[in-house]
Protein backbone atom coordinates (compact mmCIF):
# COMPACT_ATOMS: atom_id res chain seq x y z
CA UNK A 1 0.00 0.00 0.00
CA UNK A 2 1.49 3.41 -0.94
CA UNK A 3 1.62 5.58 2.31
CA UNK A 4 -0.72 8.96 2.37
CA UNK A 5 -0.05 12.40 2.93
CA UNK A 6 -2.14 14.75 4.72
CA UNK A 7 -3.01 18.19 3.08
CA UNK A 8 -3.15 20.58 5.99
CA UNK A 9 -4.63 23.47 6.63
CA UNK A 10 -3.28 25.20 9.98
CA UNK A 11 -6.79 26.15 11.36
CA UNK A 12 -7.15 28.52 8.92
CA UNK A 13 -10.55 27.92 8.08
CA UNK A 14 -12.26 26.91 10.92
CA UNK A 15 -12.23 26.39 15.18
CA UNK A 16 -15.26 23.72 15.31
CA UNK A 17 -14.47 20.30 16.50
CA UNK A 18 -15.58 18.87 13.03
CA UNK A 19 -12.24 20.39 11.47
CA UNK A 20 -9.77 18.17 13.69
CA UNK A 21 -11.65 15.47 11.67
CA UNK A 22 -12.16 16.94 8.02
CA UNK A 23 -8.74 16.43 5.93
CA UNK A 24 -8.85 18.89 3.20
CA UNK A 25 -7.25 16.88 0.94
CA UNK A 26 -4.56 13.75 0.65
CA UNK A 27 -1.65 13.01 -1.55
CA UNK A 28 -0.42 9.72 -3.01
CA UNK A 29 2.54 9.82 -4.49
CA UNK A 30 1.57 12.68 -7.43
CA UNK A 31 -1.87 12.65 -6.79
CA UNK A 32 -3.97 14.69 -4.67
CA UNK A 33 -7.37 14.03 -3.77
CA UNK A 34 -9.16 16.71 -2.41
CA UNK A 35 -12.21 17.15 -0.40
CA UNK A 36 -15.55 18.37 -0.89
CA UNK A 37 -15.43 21.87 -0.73
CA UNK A 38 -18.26 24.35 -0.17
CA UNK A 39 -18.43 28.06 0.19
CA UNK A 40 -17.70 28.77 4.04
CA UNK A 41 -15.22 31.56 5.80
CA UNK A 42 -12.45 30.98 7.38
CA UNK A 43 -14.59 30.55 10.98
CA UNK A 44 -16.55 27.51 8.88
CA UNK A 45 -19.54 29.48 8.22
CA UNK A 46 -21.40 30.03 4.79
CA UNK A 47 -20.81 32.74 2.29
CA UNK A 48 -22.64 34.45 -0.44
CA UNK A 49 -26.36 33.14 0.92
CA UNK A 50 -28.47 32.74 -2.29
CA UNK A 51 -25.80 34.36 -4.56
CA UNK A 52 -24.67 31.28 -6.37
CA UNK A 53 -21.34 32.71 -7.93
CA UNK A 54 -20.02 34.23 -5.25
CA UNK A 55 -20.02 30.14 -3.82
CA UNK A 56 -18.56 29.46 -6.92
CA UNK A 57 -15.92 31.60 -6.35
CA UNK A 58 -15.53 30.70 -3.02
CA UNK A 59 -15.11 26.74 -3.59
CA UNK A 60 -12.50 27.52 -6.40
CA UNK A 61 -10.45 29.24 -4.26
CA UNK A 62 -10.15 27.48 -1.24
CA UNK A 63 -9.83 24.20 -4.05
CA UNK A 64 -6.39 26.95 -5.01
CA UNK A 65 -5.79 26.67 -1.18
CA UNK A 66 -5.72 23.29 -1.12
CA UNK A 67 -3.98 22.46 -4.07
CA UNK A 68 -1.27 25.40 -3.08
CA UNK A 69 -0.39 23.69 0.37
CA UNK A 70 0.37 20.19 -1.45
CA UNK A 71 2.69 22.03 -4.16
CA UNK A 72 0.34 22.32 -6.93
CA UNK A 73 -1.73 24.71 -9.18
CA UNK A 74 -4.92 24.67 -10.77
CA UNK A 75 -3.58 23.72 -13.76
CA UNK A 76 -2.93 20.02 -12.09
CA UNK A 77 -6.71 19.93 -11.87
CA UNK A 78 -7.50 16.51 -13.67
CA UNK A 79 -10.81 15.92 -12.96
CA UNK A 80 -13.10 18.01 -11.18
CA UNK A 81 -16.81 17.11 -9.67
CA UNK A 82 -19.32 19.55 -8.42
CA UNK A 83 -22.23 18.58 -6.82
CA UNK A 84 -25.95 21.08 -7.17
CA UNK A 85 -28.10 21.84 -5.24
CA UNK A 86 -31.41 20.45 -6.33
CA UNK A 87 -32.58 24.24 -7.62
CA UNK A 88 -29.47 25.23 -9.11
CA UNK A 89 -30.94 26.35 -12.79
CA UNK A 90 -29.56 26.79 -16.01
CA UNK A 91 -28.95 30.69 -15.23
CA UNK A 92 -26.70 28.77 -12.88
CA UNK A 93 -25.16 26.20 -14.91
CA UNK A 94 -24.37 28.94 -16.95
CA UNK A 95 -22.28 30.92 -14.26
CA UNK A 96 -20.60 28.33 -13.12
CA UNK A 97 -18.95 27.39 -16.46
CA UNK A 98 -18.32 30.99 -16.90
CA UNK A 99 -16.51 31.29 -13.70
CA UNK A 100 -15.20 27.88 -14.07
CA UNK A 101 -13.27 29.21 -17.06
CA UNK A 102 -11.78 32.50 -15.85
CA UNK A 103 -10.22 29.90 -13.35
CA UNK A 104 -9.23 27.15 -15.33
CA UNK A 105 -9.68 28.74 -18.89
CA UNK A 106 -11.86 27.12 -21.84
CA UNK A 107 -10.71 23.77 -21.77
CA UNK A 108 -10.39 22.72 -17.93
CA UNK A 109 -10.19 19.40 -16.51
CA UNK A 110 -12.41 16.39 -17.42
CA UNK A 111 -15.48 17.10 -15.23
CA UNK A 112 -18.67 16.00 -13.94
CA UNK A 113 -21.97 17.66 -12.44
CA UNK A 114 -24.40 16.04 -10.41
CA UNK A 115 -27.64 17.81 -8.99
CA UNK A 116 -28.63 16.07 -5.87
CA UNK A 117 -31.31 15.85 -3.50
CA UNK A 118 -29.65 18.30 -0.90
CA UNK A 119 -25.93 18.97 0.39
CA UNK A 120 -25.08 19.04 3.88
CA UNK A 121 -26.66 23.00 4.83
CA UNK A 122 -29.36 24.25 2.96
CA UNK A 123 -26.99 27.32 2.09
CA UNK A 124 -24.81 25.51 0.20
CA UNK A 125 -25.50 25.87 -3.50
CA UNK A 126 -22.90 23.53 -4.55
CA UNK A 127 -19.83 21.60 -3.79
CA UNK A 128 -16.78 21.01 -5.72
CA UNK A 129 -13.81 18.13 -5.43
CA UNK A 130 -11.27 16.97 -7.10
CA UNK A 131 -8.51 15.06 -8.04
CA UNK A 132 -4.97 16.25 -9.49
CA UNK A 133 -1.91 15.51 -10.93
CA UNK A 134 1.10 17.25 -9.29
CA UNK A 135 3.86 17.50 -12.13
CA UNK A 136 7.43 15.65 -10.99
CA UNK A 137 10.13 18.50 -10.08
C-alpha cells in the first residue's frame, strides 16, 4: 500500500471540533485528492447566501488553497466534480462554467456535475472536489 499524505490546513478555516476530523485533501505519491469543498469563511460558516457565484468563487479558491499547500496549481486539476443543489438552474449552470473558465480557462479538466437531493446545509449551492496531478520536479 502506498503511504498517504495529509493536506493541511493550519486552522485557517475553521475552530469547530468537526475540522480536527475533516482532511482537506490527501496526496499519493503525485496525486492529490481533495475534499468536498463548499463556500464557508475561514470561521466555517457560509458565504454568499443565495448568490450562487459568489459560492462558486468561493469553492475555487479554497480548491487553489488546497492544491497550493500540497505544491500544486490549478492547472494540475485533472478531474473536477461539483455537486448542485437540487434548484441550481440553467442561469446557474451557466455561471458556473463561466466562472469555471476564468479559473481554469476554456478547456479545464475532465469534469462531472451532479444535482442532488440536498448537500449538507441548505446554504450551500454547490460543492466542488477533485482530483490532481502534481507534475514531478
Amino acid at each position: 500500500m502506498t503511504s498517504a499524505d495529509i493536506v493541511s490546513l493550519p486552522k485557517k478555516w475553521s475552530s469547530d471540533d468537526w475540522q480536527s476530523n475533516w482532511v482537506p485533501g490527501v496526496q499519493v505519491g503525485n496525486v492529490v485528492y481533495v475534499s468536498g469543498i463548499t463556500a464557508t469563511d475561514i470561521d466555517g460558516n457560509p458565504v454568499g447566501i443565495g448568490d450562487f457565484k459568489a459560492q462558486v468563487e468561493r469553492c475555487l479558491e479554497k480548491l487553489q488553497d488546497v492544491l497550493r499547500r500540497a505544491g500544486g496549481t490549478l492547472a494540475d486539476v485533472a478531474k473536477l466534480t461539483t455537486y448542485l443543489a437540487p434548484d441550481a438552474d440553467a442561469d446557474a449552470v451557466r455561471a458556473y462554467f463561466d466562472i469555471r473558465a476564468s479559473y481554469f480557462g476554456q478547456h479545464g479538466p475532465a469534469s462531472t456535475g451532479v444535482t442532488v437531493h440536498s448537500l449538507h446545509r441548505k446554504e450551500y449551492l454547490l460543492e466542488i472536489d477533485a482530483i490532481a496531478y502534481l507534475k514531478e520536479d
